[in-house]
PDB file of N, CA and C in Angstrom:
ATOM      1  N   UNK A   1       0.840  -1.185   0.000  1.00  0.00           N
ATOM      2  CA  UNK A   1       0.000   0.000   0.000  1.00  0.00           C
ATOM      3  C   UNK A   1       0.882   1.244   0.000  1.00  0.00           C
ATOM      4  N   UNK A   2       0.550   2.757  -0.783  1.00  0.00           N
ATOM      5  CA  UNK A   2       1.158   3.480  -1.007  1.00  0.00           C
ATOM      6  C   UNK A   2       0.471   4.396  -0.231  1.00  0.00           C
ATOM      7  N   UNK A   3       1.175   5.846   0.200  1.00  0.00           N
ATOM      8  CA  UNK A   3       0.848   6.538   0.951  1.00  0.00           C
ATOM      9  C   UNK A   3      -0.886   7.338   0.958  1.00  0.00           C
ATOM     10  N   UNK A   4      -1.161   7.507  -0.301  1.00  0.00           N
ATOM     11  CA  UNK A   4      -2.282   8.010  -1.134  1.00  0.00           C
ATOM     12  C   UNK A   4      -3.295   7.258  -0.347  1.00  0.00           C
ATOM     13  N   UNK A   5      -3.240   5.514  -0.585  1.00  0.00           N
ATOM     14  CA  UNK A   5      -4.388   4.762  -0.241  1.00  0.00           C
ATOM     15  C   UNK A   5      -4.148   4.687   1.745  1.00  0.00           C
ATOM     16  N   UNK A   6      -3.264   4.852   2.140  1.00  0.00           N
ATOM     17  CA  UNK A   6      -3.537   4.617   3.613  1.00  0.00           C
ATOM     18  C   UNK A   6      -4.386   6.046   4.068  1.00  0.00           C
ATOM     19  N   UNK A   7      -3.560   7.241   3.106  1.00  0.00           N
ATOM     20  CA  UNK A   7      -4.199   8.276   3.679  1.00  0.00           C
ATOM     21  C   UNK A   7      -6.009   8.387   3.577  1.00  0.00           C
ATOM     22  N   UNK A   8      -6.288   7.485   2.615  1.00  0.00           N
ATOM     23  CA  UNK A   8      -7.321   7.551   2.145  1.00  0.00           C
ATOM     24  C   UNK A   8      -8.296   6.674   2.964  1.00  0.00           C
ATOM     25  N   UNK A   9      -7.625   5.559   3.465  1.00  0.00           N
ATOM     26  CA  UNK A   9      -8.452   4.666   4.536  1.00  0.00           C
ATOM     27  C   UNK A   9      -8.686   5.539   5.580  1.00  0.00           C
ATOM     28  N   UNK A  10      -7.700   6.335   6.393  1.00  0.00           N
ATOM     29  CA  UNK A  10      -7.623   7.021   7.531  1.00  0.00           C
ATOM     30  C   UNK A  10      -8.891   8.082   7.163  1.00  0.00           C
ATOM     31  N   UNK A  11      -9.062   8.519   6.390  1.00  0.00           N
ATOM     32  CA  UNK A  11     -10.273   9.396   5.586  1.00  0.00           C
ATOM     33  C   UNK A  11     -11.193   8.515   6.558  1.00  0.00           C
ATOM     34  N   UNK A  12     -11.479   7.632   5.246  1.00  0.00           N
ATOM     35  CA  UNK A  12     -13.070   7.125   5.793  1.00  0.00           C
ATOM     36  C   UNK A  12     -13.343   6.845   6.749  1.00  0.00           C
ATOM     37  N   UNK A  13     -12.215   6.417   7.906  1.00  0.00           N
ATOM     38  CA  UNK A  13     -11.936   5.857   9.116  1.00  0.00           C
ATOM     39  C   UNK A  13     -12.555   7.265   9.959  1.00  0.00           C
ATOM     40  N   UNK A  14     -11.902   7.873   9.745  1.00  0.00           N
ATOM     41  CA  UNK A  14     -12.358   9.193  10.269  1.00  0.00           C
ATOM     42  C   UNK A  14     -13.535   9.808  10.261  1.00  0.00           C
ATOM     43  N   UNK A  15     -13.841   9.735   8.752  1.00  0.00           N
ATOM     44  CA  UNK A  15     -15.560   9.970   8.732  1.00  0.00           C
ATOM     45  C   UNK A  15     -16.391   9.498   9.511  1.00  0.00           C
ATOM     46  N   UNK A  16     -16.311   8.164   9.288  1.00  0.00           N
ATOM     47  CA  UNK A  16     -17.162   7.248  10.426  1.00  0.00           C
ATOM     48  C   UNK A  16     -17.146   7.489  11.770  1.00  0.00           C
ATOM     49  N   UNK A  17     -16.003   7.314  12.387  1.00  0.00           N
ATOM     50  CA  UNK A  17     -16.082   7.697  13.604  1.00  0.00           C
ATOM     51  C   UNK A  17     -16.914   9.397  13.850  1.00  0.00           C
ATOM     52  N   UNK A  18     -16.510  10.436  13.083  1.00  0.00           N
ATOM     53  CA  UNK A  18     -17.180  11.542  13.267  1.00  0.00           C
ATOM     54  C   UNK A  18     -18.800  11.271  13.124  1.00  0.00           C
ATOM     55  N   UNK A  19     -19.276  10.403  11.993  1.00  0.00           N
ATOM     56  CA  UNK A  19     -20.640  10.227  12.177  1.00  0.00           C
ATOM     57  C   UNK A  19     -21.459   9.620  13.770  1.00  0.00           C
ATOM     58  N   UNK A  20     -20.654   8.913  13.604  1.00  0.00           N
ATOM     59  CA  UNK A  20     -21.359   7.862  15.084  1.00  0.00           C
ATOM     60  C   UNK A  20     -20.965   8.724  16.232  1.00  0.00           C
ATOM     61  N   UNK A  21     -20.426   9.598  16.631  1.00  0.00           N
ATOM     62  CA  UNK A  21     -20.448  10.168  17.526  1.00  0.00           C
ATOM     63  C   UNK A  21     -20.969  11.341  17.270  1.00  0.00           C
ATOM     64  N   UNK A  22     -21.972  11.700  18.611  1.00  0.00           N
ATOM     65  CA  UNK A  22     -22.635  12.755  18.551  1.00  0.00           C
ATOM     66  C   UNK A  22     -21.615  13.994  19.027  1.00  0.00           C
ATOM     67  N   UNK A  23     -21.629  15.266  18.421  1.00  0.00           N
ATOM     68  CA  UNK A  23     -20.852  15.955  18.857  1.00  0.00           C
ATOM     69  C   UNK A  23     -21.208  16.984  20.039  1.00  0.00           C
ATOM     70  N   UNK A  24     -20.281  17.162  20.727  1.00  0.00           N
ATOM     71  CA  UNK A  24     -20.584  17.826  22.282  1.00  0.00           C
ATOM     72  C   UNK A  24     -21.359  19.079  21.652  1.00  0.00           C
ATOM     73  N   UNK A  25     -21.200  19.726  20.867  1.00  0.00           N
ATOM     74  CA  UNK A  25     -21.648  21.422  20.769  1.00  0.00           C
ATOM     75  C   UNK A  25     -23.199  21.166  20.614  1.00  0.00           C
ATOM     76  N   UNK A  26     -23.957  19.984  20.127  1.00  0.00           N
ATOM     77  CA  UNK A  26     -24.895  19.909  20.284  1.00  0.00           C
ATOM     78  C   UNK A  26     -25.715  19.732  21.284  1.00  0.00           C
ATOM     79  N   UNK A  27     -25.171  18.914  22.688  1.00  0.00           N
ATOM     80  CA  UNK A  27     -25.612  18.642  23.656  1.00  0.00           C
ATOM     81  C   UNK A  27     -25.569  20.131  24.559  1.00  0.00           C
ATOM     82  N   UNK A  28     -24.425  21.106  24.442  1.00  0.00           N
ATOM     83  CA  UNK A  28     -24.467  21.933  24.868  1.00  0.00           C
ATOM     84  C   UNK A  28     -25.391  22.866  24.813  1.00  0.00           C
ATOM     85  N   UNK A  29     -25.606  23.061  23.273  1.00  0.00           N
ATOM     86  CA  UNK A  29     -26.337  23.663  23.087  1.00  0.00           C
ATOM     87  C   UNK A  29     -28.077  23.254  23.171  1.00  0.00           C
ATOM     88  N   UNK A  30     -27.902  22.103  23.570  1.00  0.00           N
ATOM     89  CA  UNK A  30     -29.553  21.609  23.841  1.00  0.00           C
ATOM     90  C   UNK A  30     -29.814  22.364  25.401  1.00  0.00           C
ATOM     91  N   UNK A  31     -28.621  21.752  26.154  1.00  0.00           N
ATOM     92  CA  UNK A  31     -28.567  22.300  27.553  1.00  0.00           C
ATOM     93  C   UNK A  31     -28.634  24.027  27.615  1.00  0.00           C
ATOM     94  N   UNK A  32     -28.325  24.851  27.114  1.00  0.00           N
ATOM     95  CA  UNK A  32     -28.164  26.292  27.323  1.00  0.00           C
ATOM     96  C   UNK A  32     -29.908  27.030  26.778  1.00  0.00           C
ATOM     97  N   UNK A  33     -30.250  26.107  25.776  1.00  0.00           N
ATOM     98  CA  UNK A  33     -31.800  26.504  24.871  1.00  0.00           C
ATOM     99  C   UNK A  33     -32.885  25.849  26.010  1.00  0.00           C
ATOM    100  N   UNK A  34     -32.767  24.636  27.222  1.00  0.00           N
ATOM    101  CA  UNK A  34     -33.214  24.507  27.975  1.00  0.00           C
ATOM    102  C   UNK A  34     -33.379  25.527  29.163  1.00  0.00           C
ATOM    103  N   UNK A  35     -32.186  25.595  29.462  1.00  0.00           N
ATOM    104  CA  UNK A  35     -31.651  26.536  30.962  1.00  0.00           C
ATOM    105  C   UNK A  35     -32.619  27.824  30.299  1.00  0.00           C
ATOM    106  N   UNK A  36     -32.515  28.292  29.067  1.00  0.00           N
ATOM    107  CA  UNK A  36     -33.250  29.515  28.516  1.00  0.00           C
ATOM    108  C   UNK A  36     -34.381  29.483  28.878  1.00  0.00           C
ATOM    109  N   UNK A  37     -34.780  28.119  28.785  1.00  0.00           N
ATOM    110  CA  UNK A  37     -36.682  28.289  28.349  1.00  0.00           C
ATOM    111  C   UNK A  37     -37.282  28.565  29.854  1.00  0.00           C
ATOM    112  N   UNK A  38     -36.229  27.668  30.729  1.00  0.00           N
ATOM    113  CA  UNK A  38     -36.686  27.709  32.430  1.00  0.00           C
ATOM    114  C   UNK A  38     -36.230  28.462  33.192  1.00  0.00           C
ATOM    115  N   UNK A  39     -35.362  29.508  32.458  1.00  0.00           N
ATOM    116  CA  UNK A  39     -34.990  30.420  33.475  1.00  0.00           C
ATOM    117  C   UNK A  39     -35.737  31.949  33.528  1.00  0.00           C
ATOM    118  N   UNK A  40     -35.877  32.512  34.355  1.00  0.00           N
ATOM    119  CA  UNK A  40     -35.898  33.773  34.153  1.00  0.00           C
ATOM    120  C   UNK A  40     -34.921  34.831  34.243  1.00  0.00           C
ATOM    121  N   UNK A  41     -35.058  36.167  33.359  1.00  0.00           N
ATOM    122  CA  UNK A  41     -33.946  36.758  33.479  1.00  0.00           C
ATOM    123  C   UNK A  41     -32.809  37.317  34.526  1.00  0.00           C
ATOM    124  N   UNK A  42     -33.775  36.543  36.310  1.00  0.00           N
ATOM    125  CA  UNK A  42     -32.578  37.200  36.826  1.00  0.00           C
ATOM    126  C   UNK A  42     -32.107  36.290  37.070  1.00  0.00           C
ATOM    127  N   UNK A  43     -32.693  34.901  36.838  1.00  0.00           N
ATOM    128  CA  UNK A  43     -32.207  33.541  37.764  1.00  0.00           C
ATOM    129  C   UNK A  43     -30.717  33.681  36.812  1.00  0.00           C
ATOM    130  N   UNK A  44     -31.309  33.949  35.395  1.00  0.00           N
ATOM    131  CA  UNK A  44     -29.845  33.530  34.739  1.00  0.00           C
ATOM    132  C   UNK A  44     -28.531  33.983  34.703  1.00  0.00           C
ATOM    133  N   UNK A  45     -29.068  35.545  35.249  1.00  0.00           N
ATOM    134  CA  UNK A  45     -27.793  36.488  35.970  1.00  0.00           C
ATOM    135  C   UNK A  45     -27.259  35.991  37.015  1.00  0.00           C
ATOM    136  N   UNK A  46     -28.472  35.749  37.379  1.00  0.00           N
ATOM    137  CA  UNK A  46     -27.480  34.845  38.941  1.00  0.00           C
ATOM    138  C   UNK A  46     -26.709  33.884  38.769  1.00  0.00           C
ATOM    139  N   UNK A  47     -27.018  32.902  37.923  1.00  0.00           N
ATOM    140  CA  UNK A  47     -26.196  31.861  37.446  1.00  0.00           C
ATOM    141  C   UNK A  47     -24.807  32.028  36.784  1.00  0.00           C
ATOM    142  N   UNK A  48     -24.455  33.382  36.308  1.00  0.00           N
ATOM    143  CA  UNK A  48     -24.090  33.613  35.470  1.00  0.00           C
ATOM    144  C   UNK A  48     -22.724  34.126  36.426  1.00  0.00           C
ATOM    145  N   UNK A  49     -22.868  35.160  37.394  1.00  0.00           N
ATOM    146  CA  UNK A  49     -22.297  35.489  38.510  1.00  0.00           C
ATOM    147  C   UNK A  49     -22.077  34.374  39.397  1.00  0.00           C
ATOM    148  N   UNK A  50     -22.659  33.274  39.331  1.00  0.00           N
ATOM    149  CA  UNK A  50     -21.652  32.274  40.341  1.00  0.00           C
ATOM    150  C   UNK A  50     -20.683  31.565  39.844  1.00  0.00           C
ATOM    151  N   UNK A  51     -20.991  31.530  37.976  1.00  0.00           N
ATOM    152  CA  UNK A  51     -20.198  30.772  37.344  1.00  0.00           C
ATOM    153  C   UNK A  51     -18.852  31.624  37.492  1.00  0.00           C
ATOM    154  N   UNK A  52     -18.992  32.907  37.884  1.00  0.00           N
ATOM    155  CA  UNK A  52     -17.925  33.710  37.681  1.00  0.00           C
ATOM    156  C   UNK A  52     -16.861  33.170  38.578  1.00  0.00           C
ATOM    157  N   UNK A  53     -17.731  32.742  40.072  1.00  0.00           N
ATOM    158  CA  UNK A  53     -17.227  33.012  40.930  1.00  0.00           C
ATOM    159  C   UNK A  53     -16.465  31.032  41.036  1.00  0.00           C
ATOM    160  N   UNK A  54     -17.468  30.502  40.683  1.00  0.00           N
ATOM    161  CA  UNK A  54     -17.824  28.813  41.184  1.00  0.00           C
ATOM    162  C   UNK A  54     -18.485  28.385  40.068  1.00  0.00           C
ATOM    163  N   UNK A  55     -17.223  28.356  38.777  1.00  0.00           N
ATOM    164  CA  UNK A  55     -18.106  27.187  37.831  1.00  0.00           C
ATOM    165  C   UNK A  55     -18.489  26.020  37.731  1.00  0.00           C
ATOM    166  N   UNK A  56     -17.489  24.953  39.080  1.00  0.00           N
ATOM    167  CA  UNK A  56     -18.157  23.774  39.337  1.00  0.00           C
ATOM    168  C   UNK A  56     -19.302  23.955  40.028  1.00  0.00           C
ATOM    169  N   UNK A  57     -20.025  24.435  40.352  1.00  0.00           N
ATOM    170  CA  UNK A  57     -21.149  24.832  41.656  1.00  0.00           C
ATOM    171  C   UNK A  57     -22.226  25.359  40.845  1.00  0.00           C
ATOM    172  N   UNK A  58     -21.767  26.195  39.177  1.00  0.00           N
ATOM    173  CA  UNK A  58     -22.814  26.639  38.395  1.00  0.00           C
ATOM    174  C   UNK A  58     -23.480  25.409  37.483  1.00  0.00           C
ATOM    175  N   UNK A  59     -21.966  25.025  37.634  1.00  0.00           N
ATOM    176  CA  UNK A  59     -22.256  23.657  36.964  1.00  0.00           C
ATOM    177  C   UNK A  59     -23.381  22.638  37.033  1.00  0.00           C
ATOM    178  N   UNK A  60     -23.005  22.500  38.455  1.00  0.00           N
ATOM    179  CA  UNK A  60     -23.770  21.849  38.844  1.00  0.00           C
ATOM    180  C   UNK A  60     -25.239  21.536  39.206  1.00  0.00           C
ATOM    181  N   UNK A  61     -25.566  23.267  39.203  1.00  0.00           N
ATOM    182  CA  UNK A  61     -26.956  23.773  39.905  1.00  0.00           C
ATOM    183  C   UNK A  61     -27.448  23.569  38.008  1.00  0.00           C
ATOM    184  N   UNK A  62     -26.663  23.783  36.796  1.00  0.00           N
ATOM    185  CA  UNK A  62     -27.282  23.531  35.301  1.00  0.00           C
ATOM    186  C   UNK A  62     -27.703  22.277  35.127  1.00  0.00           C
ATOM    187  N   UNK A  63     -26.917  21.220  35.789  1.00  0.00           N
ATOM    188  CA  UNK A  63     -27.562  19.984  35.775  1.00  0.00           C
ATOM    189  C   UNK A  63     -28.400  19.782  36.124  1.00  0.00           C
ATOM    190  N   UNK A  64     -28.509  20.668  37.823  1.00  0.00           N
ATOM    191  CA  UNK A  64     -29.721  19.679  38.409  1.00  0.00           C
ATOM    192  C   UNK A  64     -30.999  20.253  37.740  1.00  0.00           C
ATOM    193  N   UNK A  65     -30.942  21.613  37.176  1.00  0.00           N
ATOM    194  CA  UNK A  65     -32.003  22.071  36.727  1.00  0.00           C
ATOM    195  C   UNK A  65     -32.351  21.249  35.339  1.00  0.00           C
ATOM    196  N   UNK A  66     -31.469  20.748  34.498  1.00  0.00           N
ATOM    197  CA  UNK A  66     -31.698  19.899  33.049  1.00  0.00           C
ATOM    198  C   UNK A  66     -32.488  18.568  33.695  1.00  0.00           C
ATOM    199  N   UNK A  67     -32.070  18.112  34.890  1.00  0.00           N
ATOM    200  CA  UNK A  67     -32.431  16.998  35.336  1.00  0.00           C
ATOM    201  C   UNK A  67     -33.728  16.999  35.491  1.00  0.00           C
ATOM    202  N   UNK A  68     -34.317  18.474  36.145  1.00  0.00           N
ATOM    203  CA  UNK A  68     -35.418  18.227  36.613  1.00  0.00           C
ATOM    204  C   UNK A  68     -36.613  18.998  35.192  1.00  0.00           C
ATOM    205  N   UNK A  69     -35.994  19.096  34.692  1.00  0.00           N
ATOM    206  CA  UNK A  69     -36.414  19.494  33.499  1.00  0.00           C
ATOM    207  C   UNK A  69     -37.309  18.319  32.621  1.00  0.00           C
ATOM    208  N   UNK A  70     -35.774  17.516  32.753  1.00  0.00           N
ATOM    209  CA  UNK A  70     -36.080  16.514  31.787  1.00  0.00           C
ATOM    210  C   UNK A  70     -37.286  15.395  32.313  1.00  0.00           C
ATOM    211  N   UNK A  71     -37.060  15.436  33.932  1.00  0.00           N
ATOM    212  CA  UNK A  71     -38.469  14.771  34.831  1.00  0.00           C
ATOM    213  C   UNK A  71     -39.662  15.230  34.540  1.00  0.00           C
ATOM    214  N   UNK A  72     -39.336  16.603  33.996  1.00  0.00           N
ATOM    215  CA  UNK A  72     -40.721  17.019  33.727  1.00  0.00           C
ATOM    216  C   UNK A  72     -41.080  17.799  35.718  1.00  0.00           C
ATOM    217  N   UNK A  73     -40.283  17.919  36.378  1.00  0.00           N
ATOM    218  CA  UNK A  73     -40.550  18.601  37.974  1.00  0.00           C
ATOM    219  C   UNK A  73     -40.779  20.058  37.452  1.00  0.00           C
ATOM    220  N   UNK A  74     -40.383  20.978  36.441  1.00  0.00           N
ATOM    221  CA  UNK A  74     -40.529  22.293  36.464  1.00  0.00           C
ATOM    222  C   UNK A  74     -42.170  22.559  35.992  1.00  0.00           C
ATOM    223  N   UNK A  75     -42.961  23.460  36.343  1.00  0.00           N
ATOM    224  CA  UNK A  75     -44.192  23.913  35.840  1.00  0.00           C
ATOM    225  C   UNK A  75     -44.273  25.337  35.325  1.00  0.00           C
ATOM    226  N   UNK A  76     -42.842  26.097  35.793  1.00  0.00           N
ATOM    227  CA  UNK A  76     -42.750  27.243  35.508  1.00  0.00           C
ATOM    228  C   UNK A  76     -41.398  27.899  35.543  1.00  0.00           C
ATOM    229  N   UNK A  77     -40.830  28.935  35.257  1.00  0.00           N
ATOM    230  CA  UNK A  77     -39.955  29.471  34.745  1.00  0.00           C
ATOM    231  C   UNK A  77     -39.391  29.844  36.295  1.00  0.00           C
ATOM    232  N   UNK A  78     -38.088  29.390  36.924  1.00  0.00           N
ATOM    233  CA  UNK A  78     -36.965  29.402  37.767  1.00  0.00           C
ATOM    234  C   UNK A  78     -36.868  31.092  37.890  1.00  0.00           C
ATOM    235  N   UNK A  79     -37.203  31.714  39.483  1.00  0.00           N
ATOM    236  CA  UNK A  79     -36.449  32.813  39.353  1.00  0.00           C
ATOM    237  C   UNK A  79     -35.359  32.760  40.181  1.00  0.00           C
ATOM    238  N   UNK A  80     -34.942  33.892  40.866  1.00  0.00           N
ATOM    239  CA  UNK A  80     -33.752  33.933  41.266  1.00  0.00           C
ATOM    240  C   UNK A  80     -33.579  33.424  42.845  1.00  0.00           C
ATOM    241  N   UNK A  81     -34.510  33.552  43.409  1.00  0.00           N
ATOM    242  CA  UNK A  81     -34.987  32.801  44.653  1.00  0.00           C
ATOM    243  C   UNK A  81     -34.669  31.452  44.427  1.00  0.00           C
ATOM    244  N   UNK A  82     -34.954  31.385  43.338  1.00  0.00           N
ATOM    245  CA  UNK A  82     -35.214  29.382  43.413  1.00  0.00           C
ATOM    246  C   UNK A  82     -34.032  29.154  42.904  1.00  0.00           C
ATOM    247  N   UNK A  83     -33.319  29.645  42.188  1.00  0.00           N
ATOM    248  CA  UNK A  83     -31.406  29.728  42.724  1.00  0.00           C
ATOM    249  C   UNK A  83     -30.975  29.325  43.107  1.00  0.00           C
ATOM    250  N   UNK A  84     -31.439  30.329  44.273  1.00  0.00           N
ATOM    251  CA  UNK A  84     -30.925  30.729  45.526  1.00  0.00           C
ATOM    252  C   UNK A  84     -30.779  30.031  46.656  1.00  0.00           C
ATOM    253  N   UNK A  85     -32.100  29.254  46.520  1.00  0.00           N
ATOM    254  CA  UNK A  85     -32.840  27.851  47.155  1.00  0.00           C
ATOM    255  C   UNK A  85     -31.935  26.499  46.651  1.00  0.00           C
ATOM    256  N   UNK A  86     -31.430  26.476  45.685  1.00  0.00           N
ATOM    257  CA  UNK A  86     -31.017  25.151  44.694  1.00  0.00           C
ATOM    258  C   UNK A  86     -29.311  25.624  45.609  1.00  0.00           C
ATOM    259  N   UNK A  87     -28.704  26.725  45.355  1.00  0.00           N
ATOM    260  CA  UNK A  87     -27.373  26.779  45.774  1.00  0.00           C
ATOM    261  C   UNK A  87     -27.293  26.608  47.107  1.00  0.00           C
ATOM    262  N   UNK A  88     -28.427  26.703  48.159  1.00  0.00           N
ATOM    263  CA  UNK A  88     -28.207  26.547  49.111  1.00  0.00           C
ATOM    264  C   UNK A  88     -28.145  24.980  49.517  1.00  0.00           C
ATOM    265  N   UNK A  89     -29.037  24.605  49.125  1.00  0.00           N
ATOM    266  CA  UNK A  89     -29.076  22.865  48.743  1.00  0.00           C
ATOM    267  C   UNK A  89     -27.764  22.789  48.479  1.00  0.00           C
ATOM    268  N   UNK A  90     -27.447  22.948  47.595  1.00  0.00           N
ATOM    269  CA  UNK A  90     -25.978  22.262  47.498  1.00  0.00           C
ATOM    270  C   UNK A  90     -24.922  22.242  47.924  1.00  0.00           C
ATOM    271  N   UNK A  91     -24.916  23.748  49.032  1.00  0.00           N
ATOM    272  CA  UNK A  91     -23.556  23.958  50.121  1.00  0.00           C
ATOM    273  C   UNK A  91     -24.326  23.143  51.131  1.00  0.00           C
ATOM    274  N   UNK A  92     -25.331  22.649  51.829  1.00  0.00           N
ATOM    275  CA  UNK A  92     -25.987  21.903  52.709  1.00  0.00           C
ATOM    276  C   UNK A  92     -25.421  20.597  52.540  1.00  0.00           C
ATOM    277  N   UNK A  93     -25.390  19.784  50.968  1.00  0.00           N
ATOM    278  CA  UNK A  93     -25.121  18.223  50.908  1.00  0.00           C
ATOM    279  C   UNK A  93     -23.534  18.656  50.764  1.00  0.00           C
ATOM    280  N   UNK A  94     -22.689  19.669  50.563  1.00  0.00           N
ATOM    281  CA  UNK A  94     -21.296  19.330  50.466  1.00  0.00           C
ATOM    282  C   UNK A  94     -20.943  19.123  52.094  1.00  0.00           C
ATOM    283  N   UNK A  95     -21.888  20.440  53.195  1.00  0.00           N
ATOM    284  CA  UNK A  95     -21.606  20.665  54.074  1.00  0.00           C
ATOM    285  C   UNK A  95     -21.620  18.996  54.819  1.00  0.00           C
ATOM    286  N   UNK A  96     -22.474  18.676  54.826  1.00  0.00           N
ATOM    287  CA  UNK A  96     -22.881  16.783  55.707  1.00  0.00           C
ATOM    288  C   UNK A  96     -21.881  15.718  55.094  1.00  0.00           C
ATOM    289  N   UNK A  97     -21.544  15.761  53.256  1.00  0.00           N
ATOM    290  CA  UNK A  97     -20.500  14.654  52.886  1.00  0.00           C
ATOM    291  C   UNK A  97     -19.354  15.150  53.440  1.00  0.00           C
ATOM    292  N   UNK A  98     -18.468  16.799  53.761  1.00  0.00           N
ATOM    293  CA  UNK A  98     -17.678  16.691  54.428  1.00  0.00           C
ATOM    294  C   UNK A  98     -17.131  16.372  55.558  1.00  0.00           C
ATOM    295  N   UNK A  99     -18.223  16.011  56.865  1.00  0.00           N
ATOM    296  CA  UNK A  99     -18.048  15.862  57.806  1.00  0.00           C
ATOM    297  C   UNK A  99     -17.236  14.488  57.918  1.00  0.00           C
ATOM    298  N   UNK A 100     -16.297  14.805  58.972  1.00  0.00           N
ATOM    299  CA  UNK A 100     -15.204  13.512  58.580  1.00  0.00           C
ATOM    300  C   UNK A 100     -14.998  12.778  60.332  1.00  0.00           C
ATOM    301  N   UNK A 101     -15.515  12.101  60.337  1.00  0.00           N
ATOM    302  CA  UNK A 101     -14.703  11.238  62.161  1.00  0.00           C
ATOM    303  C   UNK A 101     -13.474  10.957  62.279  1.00  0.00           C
ATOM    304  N   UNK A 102     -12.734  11.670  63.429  1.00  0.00           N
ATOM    305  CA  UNK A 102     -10.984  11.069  63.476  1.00  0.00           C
ATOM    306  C   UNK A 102     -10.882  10.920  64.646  1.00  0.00           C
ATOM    307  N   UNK A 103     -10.375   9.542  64.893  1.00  0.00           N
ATOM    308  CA  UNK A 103      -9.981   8.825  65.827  1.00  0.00           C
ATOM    309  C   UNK A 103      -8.320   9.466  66.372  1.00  0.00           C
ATOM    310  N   UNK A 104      -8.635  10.048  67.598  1.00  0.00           N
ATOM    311  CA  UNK A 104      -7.632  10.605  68.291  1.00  0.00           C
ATOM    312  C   UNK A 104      -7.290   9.453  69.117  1.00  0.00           C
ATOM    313  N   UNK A 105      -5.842   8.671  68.768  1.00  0.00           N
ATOM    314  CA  UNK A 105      -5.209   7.608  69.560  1.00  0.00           C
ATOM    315  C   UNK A 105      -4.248   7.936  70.613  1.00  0.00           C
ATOM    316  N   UNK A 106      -3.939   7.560  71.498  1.00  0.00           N
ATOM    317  CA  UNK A 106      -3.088   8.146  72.394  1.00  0.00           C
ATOM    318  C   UNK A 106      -1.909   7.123  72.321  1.00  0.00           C
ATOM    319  N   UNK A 107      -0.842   7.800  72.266  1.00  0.00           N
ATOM    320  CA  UNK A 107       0.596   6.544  72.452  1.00  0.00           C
ATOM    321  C   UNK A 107       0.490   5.837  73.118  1.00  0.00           C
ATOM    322  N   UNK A 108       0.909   4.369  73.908  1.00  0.00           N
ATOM    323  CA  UNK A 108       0.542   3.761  75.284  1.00  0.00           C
ATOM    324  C   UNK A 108       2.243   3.946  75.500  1.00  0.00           C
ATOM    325  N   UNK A 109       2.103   4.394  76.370  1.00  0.00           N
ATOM    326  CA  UNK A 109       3.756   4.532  76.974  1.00  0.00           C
ATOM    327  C   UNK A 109       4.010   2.865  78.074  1.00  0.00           C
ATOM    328  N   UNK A 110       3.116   2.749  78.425  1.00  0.00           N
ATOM    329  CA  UNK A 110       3.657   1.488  78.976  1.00  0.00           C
ATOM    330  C   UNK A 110       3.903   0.338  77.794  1.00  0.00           C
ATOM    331  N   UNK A 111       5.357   0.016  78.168  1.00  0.00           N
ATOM    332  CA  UNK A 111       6.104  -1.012  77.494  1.00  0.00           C
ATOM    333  C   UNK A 111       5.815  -2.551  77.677  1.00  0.00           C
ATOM    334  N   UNK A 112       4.967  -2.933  77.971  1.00  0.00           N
ATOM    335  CA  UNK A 112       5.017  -4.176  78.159  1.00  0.00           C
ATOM    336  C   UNK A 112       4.976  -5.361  76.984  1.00  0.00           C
ATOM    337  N   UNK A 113       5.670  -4.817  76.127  1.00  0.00           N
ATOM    338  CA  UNK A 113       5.246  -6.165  74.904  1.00  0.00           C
ATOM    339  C   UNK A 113       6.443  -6.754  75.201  1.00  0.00           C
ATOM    340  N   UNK A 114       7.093  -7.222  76.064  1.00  0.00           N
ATOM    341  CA  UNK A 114       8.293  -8.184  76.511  1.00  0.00           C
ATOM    342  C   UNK A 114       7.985  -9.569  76.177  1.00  0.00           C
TER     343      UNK A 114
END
């Protein structure tokens, strides 16, 4: 095989794979035309300002809202209260998974393992 035809397999090879995979900019953009439809204009400022601050945390509050989206839980358009409400939720469950138990051992000074 000469360079022409490998380059040419790697082609189609390539094509294919680009077909069968869906590409991220679409999912994104499904997610951002969602967050649109359920947000209202200040919720999304708000969102927008934590991402500034805490994009894993904006992140996260975009999911849970796609999530509950996609449940079908929303009946109406998210304002900034309900945010506000969602971010607090979520410093609440980091606050309880961080809590950590440590076992304070004391040396035994007596020697007796003779």
């Amino acid at each position: 095989m000469d360079d022409s035809e490998l380059n040419a397999i790697r082609q189609a090879r390539l094509a294919e794979l680009q077909k069968s995979k869906p590409p991220a900019n679409d999912v994104s953009e499904m997610k951002v035309s969602m967050l649109s439809q359920a947000l209202e204009n200040s919720a999304r400022e708000r969102l927008s300002r934590v991402r500034i601050v805490r994009p894993d945390r904006a992140e996260a509050v975009e999911n849970y809202i796609v999530k509950l989206i996609s449940m079908g839980s929303i009946a109406r358009k998210l304002t900034e209260d309900d945010i506000v409400e969602i971010l607090q939720g979520l410093s609440r469950d980091e606050k309880t998974q961080s809590n950590k138990i440590v076992f304070n051992r004391r040396d035994d000074s007596d020697s007796d393992f003779d």
